[in-house]
Protein backbone atom coordinates (compact mmCIF):
# COMPACT_ATOMS: atom_id res chain seq x y z
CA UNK A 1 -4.69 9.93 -10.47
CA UNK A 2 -1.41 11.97 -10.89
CA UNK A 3 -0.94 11.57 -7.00
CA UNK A 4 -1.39 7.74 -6.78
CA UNK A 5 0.91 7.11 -9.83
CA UNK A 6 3.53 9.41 -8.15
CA UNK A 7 2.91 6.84 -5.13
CA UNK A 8 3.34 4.16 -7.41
CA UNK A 9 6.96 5.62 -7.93
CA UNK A 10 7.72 6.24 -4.84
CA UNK A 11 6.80 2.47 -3.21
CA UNK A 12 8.65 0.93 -6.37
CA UNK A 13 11.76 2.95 -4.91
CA UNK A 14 11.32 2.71 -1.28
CA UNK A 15 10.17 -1.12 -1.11
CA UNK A 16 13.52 -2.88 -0.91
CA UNK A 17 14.71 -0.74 2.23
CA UNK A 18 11.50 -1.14 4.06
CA UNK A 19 11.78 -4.07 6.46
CA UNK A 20 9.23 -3.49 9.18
CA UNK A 21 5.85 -3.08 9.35
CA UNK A 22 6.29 0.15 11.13
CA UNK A 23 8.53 1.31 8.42
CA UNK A 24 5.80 -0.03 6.09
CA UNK A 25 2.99 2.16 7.83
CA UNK A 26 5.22 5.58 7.55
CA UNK A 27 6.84 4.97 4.18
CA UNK A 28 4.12 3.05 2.37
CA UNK A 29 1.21 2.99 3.61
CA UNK A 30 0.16 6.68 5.32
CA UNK A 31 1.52 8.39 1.80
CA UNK A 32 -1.56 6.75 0.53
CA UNK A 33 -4.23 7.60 2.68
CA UNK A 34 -2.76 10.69 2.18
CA UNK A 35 -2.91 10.59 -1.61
CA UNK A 36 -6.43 9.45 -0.95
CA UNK A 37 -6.84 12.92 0.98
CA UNK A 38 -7.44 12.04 4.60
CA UNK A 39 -5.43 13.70 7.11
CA UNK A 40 -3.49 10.68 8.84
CA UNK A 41 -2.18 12.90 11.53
CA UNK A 42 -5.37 13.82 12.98
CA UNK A 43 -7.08 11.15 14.96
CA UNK A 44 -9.98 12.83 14.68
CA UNK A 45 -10.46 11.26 11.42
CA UNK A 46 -7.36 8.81 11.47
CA UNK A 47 -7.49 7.08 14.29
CA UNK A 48 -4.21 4.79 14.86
CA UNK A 49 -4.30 1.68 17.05
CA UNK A 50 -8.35 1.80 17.09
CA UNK A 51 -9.68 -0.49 19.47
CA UNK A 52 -11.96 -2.92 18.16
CA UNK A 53 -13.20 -5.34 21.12
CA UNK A 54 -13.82 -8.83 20.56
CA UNK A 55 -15.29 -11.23 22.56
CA UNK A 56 -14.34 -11.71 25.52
CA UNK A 57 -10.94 -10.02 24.51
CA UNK A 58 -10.49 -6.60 25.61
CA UNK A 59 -8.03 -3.96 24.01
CA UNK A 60 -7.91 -5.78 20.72
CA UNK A 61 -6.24 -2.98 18.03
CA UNK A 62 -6.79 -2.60 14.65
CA UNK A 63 -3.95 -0.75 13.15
CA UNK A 64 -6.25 1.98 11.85
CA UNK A 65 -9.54 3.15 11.54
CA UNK A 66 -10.88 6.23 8.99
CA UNK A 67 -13.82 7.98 11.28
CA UNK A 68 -16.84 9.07 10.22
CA UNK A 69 -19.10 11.71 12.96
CA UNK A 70 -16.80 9.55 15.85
CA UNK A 71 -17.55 6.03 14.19
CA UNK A 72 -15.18 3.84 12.01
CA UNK A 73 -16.58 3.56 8.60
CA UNK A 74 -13.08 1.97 7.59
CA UNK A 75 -10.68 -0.72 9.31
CA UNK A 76 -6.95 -0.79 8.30
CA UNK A 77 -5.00 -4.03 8.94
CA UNK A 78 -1.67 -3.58 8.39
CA UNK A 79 1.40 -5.76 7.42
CA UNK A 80 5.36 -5.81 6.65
CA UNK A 81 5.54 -5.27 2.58
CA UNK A 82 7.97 -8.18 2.49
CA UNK A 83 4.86 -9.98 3.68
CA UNK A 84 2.21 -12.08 1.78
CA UNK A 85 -1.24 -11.50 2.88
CA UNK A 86 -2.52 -14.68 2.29
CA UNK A 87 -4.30 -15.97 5.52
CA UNK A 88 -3.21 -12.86 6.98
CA UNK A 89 -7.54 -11.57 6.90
CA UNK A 90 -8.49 -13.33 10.52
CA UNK A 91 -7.44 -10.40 12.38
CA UNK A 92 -9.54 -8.14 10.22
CA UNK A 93 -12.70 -10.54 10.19
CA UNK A 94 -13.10 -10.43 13.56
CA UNK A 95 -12.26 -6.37 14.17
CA UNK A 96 -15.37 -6.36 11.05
CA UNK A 97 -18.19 -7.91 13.56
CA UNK A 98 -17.53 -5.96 16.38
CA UNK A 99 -17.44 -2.69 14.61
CA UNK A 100 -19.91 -0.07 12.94
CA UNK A 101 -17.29 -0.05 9.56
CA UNK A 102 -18.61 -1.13 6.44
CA UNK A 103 -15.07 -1.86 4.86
CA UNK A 104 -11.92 -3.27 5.86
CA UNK A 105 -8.82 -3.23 4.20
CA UNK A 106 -5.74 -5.28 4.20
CA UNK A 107 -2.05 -4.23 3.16
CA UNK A 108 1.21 -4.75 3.13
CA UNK A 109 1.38 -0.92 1.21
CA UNK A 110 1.81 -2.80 -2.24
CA UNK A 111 -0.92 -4.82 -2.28
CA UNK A 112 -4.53 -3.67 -1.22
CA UNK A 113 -7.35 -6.36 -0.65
CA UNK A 114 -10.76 -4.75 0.25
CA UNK A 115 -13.43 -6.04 1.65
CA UNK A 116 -17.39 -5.55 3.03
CA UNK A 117 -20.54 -7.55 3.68
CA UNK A 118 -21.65 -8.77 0.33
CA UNK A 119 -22.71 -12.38 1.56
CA UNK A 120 -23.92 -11.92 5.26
CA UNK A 121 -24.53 -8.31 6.92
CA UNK A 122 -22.31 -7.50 9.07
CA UNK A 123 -19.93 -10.58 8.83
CA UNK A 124 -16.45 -9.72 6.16
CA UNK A 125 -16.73 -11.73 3.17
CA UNK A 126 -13.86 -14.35 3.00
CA UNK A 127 -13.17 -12.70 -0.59
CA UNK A 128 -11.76 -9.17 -1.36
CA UNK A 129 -14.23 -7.56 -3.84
CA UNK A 130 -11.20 -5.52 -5.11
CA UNK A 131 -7.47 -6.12 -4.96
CA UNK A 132 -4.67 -4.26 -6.59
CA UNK A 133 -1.15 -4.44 -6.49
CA UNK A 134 0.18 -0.49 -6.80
CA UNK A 135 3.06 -1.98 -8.99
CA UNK A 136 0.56 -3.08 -11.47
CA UNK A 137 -2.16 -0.66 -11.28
CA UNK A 138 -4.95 -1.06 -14.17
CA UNK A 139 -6.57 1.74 -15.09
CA UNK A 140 -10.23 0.88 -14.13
CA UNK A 141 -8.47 -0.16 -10.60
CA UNK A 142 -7.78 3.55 -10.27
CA UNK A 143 -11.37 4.51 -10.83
CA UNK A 144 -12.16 2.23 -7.96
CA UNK A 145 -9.59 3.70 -6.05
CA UNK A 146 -11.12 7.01 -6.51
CA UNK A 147 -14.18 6.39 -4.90
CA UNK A 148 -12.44 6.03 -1.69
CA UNK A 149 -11.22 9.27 -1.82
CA UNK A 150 -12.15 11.45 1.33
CA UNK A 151 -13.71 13.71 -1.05
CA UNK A 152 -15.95 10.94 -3.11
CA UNK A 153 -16.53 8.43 -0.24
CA UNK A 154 -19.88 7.37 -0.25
CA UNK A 155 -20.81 4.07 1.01
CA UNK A 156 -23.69 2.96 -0.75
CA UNK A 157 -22.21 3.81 -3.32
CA UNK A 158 -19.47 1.57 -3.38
CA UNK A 159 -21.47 -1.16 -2.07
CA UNK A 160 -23.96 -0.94 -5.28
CA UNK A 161 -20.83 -2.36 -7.13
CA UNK A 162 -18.97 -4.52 -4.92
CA UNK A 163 -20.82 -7.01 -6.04
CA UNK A 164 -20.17 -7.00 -9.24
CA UNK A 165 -16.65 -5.76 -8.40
CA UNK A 166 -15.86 -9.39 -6.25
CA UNK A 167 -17.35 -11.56 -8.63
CA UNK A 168 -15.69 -10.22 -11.98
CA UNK A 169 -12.23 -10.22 -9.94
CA UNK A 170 -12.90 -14.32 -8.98
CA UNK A 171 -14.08 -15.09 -12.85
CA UNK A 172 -11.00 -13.26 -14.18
CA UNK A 173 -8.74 -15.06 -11.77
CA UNK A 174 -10.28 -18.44 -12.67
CA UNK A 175 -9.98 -17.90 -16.00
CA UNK A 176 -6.28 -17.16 -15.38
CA UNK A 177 -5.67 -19.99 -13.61
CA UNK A 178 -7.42 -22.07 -16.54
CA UNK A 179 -5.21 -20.28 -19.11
CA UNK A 180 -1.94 -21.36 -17.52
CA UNK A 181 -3.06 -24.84 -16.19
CA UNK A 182 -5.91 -25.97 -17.00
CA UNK A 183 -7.81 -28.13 -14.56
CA UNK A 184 -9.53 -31.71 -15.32
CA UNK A 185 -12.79 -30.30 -14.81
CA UNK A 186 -12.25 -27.51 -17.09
CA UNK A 187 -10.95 -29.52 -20.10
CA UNK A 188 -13.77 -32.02 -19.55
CA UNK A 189 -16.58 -29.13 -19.63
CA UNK A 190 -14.80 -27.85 -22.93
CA UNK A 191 -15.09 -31.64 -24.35
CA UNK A 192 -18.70 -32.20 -23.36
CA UNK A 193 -19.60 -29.07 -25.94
CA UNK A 194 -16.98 -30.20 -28.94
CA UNK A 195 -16.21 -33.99 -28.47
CA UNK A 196 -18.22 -37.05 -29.17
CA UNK A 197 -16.30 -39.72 -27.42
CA UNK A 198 -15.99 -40.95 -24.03
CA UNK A 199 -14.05 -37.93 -21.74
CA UNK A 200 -11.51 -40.69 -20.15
CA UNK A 201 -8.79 -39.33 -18.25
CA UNK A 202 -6.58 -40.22 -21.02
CA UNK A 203 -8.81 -38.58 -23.57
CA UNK A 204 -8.58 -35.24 -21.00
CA UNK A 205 -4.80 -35.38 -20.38
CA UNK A 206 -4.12 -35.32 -24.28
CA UNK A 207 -7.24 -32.45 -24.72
CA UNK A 208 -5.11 -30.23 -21.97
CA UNK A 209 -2.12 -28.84 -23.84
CA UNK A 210 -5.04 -28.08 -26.75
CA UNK A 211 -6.99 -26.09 -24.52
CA UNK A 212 -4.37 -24.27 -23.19
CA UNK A 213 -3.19 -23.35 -26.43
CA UNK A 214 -6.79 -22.37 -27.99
CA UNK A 215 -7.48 -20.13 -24.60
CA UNK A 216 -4.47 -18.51 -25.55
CA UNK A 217 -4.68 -18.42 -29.60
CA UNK A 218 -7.89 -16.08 -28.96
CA UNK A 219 -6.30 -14.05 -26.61
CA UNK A 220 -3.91 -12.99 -28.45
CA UNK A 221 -6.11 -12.55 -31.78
CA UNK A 222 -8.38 -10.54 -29.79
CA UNK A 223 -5.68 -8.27 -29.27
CA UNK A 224 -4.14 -8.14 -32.79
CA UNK A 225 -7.84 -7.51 -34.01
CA UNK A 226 -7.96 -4.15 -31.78
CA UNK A 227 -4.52 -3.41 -32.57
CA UNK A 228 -5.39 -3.41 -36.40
CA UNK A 229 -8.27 -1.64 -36.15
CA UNK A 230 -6.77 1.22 -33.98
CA UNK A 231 -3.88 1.61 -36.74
CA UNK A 232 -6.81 1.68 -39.22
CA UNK A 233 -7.75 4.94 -37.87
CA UNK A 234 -6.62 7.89 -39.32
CA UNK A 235 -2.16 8.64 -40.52
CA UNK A 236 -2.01 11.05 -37.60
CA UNK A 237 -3.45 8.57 -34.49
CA UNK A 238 -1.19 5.67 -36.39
CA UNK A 239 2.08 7.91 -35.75
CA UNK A 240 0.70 8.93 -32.36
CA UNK A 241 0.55 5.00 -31.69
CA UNK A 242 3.98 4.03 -32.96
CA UNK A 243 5.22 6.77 -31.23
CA UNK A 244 3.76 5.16 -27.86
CA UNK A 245 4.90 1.66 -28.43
CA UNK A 246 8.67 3.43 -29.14
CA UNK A 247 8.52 5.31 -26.02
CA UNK A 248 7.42 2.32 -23.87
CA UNK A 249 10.26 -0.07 -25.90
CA UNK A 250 12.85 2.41 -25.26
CA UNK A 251 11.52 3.48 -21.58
CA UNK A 252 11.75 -0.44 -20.84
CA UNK A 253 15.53 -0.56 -22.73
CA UNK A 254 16.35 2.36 -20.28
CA UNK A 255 14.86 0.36 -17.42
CA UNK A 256 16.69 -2.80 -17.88
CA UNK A 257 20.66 -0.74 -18.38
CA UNK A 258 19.85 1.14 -15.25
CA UNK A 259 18.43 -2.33 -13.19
């Protein structure tokens, strides 16, 4: 953990003077296989420029590949960090089919989209099953991350919650979505469980801003509910609390004179 925030640090730093996607690989990206405790100068186990045949293609290269007893067991796509990696999986999808790797990953060294066979063996799910930017890392991302440590790496058992992995990742990112705009279809499921009348478009477009703001209204009294109990805890864990929200004001105040 201590090594992948310190990573965190370091591609926060380094990000706005990395241009390439060679840079990328060396400044970004091998510190975190590293971190991850594979040794990314031994080809052995590290293998750059792995050649993944496809088709009728020959000497097609996949930037990296983690080996496993001479087989990939892990395919590394790799791409600038000033670069989006939307649409950017095609490359990887078809390295996945002609390889023995259960996992492929796509990067730009801030943001990590992983991927496996969830839907159709052997074929790379369109979906990630787990993304995470390392700017924004949640804590139950790092337990994820963990289990692709070289020491913890164990592939079914990272499969046994992919599943449930891609699917909570899509639900949470709907819900998003439906929290900041909500869609037509969204509103008029809402309205089929509360309201009587006929769901026009009219009646929808008026319902929106309402659902927005009652998606919202519960969000944020679900938090104030577990703030108040955790400050109903004992006198010492309520000054241990106020003490954390003053250190992360005043580490943000420091943040923002030296920005």
């Amino acid at each position: 953990v201590t090594k992948i925030e310190a990573l965190s640090k370091r591609v926060d730093k380094l990000k706005g003077s990395v241009t390439t996607e060679e840079a990328t690989k060396t400044a970004l990206i091998l510190p975190f296989f590293q971190a991850l405790g594979y040794d990314v100068f031994n080809p052995l186990e590290f293998t750059p420029e792995f050649i993944a045949d496809v088709g009728i293609k020959k000497g097609e290269k996949v930037d990296y590949a983690i080996m496993d007893n001479n087989e990939p067991t892990i395919l590394i796509e790799c791409k600038p960090v000033n670069e989006q990696l939307t649409n950017h999986d095609s490359q990887l999808f078809r390295y996945y089919g002609t390889s023995s790797s259960k996992f492929g990953i796509l990067t730009n060294g801030i943001e990590y989209r992983f991927f496996t066979d969830l839907e159709q063996p052997n074929k790379m799910d369109t979906k990630p099953f787990l993304v995470y930017n390392l700017l924004e890392l949640k804590d139950h991302q790092i337990k994820e991350i963990f289990k692709f440590t070289k020491e913890n790496f164990n592939v079914e058992n990272i499969s046994s919650s992919a599943y449930e992995l891609k699917y909570v990742n899509l639900i949470k990112n709907y819900l998003k979505e439906q929290m900041e705009s909500p869609s037509d279809d969204f509103v008029k499921y809402i309205l089929n469980n509360v309201y009587d009348g006929v769901k026009t478009k009219t009646v929808i477009d008026r319902f929106n801003s309402t659902v927005k703001h009652t998606l919202n209204v519960m969000i944020n009294e679900r938090v104030t509910d577990k703030l108040n109990a955790a400050l109903n805890t004992s006198g010492e864990s309520k000054v241990k609390i106020k003490e954390e929200v003053l250190d992360a004001v005043q580490e943000k105040e420091e943040t923002k004179r030296k920005d």
